[in-house]
N, C-alpha and C. Protein backbone atom coordinates (compact mmCIF):
# COMPACT_ATOMS: atom_id res chain seq x y z
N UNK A 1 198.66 -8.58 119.08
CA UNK A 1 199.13 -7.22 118.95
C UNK A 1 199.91 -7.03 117.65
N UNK A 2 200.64 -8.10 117.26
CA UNK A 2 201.19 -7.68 116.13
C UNK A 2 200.17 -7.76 114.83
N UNK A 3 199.47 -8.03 114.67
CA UNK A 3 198.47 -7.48 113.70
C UNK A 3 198.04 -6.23 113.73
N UNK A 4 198.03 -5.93 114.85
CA UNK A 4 197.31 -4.79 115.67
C UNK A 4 198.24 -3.38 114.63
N UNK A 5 199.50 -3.92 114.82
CA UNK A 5 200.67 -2.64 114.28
C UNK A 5 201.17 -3.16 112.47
N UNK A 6 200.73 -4.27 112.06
CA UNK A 6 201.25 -4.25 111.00
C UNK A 6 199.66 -3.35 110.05
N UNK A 7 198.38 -3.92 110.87
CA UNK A 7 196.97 -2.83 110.49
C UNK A 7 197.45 -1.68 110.04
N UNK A 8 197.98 -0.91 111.50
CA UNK A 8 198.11 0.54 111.84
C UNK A 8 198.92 1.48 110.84
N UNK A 9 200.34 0.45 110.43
CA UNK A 9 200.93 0.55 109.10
C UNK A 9 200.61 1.04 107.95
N UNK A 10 199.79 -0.12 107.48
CA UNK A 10 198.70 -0.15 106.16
C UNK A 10 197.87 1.21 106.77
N UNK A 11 197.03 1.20 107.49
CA UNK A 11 196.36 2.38 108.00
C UNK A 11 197.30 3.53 107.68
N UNK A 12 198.15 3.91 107.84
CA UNK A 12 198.76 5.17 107.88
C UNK A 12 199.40 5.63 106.09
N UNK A 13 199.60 4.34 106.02
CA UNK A 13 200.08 4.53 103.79
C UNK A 13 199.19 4.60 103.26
N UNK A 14 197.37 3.91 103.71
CA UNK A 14 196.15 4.17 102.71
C UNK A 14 195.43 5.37 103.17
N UNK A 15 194.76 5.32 104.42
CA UNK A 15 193.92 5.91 104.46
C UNK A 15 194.22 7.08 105.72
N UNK A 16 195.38 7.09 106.01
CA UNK A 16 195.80 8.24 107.37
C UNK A 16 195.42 9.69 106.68
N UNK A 17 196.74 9.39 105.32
CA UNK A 17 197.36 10.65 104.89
C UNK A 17 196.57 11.08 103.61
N UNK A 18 196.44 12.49 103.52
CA UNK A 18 195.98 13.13 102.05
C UNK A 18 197.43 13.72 101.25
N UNK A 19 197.45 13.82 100.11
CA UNK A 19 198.37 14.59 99.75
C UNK A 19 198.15 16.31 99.58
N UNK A 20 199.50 16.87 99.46
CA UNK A 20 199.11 18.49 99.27
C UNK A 20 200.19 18.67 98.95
N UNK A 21 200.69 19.19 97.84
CA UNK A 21 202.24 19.30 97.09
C UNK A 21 203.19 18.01 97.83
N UNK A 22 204.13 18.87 98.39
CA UNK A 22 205.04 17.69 99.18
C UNK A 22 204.60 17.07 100.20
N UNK A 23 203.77 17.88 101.64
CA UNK A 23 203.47 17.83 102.05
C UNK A 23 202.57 16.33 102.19
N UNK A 24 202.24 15.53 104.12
CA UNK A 24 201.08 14.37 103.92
C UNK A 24 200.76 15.22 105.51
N UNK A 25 199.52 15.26 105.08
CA UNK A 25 198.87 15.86 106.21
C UNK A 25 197.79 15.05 106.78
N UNK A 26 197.68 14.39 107.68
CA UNK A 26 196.53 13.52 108.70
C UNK A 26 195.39 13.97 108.28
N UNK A 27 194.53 12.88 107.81
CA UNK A 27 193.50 13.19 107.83
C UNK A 27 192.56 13.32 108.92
N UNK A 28 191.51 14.28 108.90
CA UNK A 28 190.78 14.62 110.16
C UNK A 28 189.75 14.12 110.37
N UNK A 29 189.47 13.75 111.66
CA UNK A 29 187.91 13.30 112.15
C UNK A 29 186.75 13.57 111.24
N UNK A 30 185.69 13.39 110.84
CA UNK A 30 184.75 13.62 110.69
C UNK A 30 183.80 14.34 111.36
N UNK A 31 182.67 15.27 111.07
CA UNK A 31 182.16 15.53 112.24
C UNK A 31 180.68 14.12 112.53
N UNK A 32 180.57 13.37 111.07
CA UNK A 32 179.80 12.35 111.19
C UNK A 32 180.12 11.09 112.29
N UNK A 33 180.25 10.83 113.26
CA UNK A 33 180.14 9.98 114.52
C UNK A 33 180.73 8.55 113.73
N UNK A 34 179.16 8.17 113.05
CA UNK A 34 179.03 6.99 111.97
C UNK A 34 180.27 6.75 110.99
N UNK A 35 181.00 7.84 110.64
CA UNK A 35 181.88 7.64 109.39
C UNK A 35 183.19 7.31 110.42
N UNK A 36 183.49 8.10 111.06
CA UNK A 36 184.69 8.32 111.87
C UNK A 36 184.62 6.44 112.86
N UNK A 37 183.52 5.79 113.30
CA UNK A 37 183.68 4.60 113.76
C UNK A 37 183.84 3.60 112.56
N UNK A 38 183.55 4.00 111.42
CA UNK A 38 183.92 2.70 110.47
C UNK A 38 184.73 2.49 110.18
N UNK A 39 185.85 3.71 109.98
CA UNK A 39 187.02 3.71 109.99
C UNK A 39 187.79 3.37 111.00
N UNK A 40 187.52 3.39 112.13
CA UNK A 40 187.99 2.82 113.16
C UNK A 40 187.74 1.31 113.52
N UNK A 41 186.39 1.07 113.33
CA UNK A 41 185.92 -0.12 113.55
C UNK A 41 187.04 -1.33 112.50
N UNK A 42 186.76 -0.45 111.51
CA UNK A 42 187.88 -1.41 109.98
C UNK A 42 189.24 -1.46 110.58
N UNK A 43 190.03 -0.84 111.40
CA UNK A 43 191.19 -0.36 111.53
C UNK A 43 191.49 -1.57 112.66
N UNK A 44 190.39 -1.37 113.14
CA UNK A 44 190.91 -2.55 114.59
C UNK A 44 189.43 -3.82 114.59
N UNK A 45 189.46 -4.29 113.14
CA UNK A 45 188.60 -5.21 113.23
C UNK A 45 188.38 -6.68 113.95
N UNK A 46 190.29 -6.74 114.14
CA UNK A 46 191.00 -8.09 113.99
C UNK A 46 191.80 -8.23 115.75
N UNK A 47 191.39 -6.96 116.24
CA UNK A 47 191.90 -6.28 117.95
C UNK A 47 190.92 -6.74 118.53
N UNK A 48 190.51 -8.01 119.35
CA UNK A 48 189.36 -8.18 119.79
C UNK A 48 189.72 -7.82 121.37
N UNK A 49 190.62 -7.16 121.35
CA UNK A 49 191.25 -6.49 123.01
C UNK A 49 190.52 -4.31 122.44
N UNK A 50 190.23 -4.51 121.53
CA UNK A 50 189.64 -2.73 121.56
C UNK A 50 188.11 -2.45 121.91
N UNK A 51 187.83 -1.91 122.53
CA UNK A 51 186.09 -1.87 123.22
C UNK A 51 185.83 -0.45 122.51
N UNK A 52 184.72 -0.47 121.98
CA UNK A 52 183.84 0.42 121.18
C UNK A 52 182.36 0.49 122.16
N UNK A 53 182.53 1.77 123.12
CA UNK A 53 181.46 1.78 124.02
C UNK A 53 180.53 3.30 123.87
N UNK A 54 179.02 2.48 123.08
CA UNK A 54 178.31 3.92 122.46
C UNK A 54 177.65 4.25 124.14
N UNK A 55 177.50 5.64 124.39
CA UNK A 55 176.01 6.36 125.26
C UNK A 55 175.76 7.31 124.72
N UNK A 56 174.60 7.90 125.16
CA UNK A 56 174.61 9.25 125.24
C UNK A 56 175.02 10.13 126.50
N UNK A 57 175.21 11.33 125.96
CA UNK A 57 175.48 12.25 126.96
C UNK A 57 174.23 13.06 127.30
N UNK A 58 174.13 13.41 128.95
CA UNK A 58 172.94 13.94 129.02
C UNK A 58 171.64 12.96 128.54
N UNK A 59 171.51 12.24 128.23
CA UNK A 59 170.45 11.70 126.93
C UNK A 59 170.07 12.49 125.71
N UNK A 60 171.10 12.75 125.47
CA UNK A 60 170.61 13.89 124.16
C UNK A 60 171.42 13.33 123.27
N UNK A 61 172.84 13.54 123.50
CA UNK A 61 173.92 13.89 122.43
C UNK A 61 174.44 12.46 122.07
N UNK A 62 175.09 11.38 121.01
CA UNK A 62 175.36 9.94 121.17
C UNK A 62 176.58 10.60 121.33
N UNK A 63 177.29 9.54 121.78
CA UNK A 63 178.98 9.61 121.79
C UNK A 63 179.36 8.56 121.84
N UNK A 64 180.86 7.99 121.85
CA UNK A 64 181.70 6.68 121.49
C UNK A 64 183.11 6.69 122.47
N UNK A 65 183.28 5.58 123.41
CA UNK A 65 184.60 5.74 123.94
C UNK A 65 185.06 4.60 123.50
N UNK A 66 185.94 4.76 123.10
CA UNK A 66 186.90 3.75 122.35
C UNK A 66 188.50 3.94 123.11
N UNK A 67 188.28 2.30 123.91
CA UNK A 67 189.72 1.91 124.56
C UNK A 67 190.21 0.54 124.54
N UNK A 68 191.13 0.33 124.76
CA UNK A 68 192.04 -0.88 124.62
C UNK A 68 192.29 -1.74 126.01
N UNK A 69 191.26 -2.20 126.27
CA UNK A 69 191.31 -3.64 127.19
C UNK A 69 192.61 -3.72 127.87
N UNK A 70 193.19 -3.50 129.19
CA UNK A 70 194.48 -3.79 129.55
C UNK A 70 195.38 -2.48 130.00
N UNK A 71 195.23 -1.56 128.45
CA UNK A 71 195.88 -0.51 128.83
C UNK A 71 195.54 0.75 129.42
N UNK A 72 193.76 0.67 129.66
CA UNK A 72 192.99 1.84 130.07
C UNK A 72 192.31 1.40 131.55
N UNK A 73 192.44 2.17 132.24
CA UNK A 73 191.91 2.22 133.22
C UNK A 73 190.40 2.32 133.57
N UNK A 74 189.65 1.28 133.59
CA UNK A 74 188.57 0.73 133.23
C UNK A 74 187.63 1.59 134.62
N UNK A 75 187.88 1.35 135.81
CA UNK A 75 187.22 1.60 136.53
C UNK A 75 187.51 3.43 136.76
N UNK A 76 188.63 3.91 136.51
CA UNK A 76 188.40 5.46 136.34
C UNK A 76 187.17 5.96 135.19
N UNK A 77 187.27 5.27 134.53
CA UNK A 77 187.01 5.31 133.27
C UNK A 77 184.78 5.74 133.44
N UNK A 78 184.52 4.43 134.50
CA UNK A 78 183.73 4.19 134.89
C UNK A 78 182.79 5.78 135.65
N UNK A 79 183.95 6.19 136.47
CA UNK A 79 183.27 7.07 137.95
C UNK A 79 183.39 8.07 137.30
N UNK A 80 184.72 8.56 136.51
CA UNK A 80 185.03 9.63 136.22
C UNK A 80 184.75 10.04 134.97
N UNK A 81 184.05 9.59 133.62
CA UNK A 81 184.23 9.62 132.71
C UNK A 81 182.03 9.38 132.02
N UNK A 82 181.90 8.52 132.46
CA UNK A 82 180.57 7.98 132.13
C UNK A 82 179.84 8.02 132.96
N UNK A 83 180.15 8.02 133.77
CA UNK A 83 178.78 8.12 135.32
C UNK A 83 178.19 9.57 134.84
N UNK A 84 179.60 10.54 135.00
CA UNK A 84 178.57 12.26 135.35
C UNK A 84 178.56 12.55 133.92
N UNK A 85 178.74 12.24 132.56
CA UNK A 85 177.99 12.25 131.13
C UNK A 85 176.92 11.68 131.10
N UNK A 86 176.56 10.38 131.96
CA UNK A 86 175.55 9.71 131.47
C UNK A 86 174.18 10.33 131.83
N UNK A 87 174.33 11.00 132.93
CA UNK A 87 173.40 11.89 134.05
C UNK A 87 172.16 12.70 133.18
N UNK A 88 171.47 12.58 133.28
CA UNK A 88 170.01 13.16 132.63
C UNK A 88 170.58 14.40 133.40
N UNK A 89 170.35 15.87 132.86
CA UNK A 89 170.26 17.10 132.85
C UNK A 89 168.83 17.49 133.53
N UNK A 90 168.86 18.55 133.98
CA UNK A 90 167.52 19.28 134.31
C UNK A 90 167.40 20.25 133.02
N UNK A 91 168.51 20.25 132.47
CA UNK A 91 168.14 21.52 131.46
C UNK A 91 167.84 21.14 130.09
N UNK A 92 167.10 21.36 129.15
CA UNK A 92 166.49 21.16 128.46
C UNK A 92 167.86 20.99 126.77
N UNK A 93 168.15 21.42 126.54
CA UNK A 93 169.90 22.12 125.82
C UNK A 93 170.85 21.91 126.74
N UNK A 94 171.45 20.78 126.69
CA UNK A 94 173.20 20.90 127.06
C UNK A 94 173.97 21.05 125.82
N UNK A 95 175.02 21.58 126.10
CA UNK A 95 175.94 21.44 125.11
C UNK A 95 176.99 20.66 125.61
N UNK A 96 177.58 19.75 124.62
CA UNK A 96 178.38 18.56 125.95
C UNK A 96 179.88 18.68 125.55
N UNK A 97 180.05 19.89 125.03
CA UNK A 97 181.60 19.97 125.07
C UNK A 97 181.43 20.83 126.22
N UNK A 98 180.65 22.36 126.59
CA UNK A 98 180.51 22.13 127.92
C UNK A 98 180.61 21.09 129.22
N UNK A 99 179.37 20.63 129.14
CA UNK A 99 179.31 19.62 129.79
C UNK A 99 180.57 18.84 130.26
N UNK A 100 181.46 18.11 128.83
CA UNK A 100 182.85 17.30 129.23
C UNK A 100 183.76 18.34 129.88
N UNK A 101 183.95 19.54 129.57
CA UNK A 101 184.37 20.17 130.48
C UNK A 101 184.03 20.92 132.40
N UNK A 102 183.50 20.52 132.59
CA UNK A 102 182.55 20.90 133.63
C UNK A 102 182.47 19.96 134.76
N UNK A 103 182.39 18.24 133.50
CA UNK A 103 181.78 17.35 135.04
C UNK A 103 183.16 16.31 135.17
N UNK A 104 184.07 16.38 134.04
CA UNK A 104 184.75 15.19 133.67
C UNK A 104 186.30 15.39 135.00
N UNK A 105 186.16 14.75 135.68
CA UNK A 105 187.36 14.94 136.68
C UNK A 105 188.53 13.65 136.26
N UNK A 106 188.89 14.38 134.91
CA UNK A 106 190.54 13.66 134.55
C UNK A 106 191.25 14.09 134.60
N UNK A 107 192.55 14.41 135.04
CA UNK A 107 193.60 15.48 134.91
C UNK A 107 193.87 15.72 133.40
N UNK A 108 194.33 15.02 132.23
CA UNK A 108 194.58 15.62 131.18
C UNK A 108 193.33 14.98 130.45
N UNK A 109 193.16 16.21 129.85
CA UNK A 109 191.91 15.90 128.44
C UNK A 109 192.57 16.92 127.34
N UNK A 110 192.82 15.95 126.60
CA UNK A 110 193.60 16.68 125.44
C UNK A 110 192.11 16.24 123.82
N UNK A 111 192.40 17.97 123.54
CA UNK A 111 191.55 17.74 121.83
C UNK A 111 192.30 17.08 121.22
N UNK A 112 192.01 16.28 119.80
CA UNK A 112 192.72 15.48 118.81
C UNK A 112 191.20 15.56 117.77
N UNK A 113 192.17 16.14 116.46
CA UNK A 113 191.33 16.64 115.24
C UNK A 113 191.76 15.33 114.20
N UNK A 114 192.59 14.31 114.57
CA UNK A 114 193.05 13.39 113.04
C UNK A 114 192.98 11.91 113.26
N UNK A 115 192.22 10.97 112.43
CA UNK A 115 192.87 9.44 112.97
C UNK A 115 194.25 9.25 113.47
N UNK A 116 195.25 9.94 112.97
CA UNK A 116 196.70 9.32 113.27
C UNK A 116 196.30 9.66 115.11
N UNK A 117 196.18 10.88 115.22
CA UNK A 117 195.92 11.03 116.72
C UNK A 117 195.43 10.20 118.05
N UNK A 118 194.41 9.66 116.84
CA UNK A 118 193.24 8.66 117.70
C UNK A 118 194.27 7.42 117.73
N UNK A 119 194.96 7.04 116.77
CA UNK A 119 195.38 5.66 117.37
C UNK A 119 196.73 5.87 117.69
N UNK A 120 197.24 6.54 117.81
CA UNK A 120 198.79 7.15 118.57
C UNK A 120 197.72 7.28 120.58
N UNK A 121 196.95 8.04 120.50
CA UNK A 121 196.17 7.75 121.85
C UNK A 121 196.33 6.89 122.58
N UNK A 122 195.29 5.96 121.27
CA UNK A 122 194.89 4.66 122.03
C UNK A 122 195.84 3.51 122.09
N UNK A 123 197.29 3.82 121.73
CA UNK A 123 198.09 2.89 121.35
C UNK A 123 199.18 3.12 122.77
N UNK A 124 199.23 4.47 122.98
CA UNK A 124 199.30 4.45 124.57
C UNK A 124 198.91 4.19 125.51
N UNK A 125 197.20 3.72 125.21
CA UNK A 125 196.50 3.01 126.56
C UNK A 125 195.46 4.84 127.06
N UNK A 126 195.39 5.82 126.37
CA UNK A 126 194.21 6.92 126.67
C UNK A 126 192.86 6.21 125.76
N UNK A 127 192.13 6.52 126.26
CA UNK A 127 190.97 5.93 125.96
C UNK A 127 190.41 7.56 125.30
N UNK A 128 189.57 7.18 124.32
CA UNK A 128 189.30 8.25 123.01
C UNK A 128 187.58 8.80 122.93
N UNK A 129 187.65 10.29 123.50
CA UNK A 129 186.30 10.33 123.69
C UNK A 129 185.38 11.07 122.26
N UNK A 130 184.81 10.15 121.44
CA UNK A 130 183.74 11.01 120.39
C UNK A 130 182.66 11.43 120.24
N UNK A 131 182.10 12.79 119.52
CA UNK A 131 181.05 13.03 120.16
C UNK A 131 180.45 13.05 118.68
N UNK A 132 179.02 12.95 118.75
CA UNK A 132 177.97 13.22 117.04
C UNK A 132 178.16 14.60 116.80
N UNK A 133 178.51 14.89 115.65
CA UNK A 133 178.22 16.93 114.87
C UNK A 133 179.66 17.47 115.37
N UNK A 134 181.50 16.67 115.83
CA UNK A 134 182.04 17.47 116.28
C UNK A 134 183.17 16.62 115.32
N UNK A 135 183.49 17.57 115.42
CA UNK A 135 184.99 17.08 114.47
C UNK A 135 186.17 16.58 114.93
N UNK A 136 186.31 17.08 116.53
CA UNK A 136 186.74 16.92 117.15
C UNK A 136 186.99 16.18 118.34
N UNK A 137 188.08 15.18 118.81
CA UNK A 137 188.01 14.30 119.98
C UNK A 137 188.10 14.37 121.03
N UNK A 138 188.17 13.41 122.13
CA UNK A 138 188.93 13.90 123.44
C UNK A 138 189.81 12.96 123.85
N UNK A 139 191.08 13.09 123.79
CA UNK A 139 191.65 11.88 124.13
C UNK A 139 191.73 12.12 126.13
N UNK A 140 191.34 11.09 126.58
CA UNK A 140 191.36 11.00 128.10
C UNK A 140 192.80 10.17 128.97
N UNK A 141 193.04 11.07 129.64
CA UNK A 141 194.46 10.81 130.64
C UNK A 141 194.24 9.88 131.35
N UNK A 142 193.75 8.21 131.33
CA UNK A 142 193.55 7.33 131.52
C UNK A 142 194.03 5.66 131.87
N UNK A 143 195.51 6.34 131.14
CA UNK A 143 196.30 5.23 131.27
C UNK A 143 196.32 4.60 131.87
N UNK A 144 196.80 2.95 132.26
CA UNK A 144 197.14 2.23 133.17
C UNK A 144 197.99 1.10 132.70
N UNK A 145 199.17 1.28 133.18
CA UNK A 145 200.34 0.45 132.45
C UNK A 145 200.88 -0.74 133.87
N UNK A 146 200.68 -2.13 133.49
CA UNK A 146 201.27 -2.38 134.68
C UNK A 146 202.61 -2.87 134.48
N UNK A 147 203.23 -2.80 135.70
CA UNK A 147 204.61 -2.80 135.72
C UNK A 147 204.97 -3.79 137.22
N UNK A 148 206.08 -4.88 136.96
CA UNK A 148 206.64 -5.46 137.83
C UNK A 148 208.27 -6.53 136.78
N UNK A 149 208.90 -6.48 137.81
CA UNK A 149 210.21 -6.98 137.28
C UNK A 149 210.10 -8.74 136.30
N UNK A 150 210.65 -8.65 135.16
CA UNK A 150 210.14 -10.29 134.68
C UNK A 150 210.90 -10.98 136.09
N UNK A 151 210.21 -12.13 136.13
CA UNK A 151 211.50 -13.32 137.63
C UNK A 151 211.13 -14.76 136.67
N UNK A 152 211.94 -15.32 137.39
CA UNK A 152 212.07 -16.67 137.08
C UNK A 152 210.55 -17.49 137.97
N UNK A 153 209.60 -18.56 137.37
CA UNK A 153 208.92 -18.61 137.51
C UNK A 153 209.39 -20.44 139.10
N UNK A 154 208.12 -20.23 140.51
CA UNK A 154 208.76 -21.21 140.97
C UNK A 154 208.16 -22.29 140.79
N UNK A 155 207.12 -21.70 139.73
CA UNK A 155 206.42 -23.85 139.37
C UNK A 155 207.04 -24.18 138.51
N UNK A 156 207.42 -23.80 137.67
CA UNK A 156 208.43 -24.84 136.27
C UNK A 156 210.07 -24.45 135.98
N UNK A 157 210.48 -25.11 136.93
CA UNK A 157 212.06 -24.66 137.08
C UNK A 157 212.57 -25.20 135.24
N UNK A 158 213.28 -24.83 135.24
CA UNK A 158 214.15 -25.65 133.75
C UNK A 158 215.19 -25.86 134.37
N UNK A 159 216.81 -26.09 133.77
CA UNK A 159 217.64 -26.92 133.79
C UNK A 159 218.72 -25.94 133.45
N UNK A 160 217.95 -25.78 131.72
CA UNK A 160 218.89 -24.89 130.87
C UNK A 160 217.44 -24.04 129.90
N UNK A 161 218.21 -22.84 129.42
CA UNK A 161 217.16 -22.08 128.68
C UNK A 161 216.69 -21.05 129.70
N UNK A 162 216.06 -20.06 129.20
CA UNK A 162 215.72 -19.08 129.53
C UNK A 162 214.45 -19.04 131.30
N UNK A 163 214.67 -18.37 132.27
CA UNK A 163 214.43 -18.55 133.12
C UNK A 163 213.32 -17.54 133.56
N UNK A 164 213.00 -16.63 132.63
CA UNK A 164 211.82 -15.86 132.64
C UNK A 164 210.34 -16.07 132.89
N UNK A 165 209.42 -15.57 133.35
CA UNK A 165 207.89 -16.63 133.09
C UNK A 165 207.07 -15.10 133.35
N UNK A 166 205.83 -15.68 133.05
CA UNK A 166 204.72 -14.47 133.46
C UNK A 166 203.91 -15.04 134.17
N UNK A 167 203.10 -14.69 134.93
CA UNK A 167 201.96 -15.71 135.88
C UNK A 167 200.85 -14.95 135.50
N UNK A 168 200.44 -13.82 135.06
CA UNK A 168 199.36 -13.50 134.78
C UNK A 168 198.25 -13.74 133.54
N UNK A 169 197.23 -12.94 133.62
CA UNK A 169 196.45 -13.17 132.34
C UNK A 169 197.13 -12.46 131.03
N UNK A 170 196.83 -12.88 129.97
CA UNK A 170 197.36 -12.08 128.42
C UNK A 170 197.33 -11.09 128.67
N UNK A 171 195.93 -10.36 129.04
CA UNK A 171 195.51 -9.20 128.91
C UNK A 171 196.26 -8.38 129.73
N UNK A 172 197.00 -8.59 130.94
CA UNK A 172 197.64 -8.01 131.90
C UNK A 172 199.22 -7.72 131.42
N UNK A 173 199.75 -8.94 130.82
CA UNK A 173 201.09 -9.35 130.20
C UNK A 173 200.69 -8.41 129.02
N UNK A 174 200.14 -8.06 128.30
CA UNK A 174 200.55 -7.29 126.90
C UNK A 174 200.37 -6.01 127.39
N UNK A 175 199.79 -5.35 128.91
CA UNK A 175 199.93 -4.24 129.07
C UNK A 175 201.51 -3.82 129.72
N UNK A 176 202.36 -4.47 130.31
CA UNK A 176 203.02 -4.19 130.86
C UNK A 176 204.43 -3.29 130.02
N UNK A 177 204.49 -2.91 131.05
CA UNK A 177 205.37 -1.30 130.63
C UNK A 177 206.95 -1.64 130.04
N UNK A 178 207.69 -1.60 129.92
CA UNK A 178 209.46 -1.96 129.61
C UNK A 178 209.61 -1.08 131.03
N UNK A 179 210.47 -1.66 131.80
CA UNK A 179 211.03 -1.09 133.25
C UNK A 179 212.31 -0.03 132.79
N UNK A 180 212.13 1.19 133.07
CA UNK A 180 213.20 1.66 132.56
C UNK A 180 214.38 1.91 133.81
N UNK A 181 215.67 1.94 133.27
CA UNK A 181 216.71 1.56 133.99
C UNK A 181 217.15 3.51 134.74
């Protein structure tokens, strides 16, 4: 992970921002599919916890969900998200920003027009929906943060030193939340 944010860094001083007098204004999506994943793909080359998952929608339209292993809720992700996009149409023309509105049962679906957006998203654990010809994203209300108190572990007692442990997998341990007091 810490590559992950020293990337995101560099990402945001080279290639986030445009200039405009004083002003640094985010640069925006593409409506090219292809351009908008290379930049992403480059961004999190070295994240082998980020999943880059192409379909189409309807079978017509390509699209890209791009989420982070751990922090997205994989199996919502699944029923609610890709099952009723993936669905062959009877109708000949969908339009699938329709469509994502219509079949997608997430509580929040928020637009996002800029990379900074996309990885402020996905850096919360929403999984990032793109579509071909749109400029525009969907970031999906997806989260899944797990959370339980650190304890002292009861297979490897110590003596002296710190009494903390994790028992789970990486992938579980780098999602977990800070417990707030």
């Amino acid at each position: 992970m810490r590559v992950f944010f020293r990337k995101k860094i560099n990402f945001n001083k080279n290639i986030n921002k445009t200039q405009q007098g004083d002003k640094q204004i985010p640069k925006p999506l593409f409506s090219d599919l292809d351009k908008n994943l290379d930049i992403l793909r480059e961004l999190y080359k070295e994240c082998s916890d980020v999943v880059f998952r192409s379909f189409l929608i309807a079978g017509h339209t390509k699209a890209q969900l791009i989420y982070i292993k751990g922090l997205s809720n994989v199996e919502e992700m699944d029923n609610n998200v890709l099952t009723p996009l993936m669905k062959k149409s009877e109708k000949r023309t969908v339009n699938p920003k329709t469509l994502i509105e219509e079949t997608l049962s997430v509580a929040e679906v928020v637009k996002i027009s800029s990379f900074e957006a996309c990885i402020e998203q996905l850096s919360v654990g929403n999984p990032i929906l793109l579509l071909e010809g749109d400029e525009k994203g969907f970031a999906l209300g997806l989260a899944k943060w797990e959370r339980r108190a650190v304890e002292e572990p009861t297979g490897e007692l110590v003596v002296r030193g710190p009494r903390e442990g994790f028992t789970e997998t990486l992938e579980v341990n780098t999602s977990f939340a800070k417990k707030k007091d």
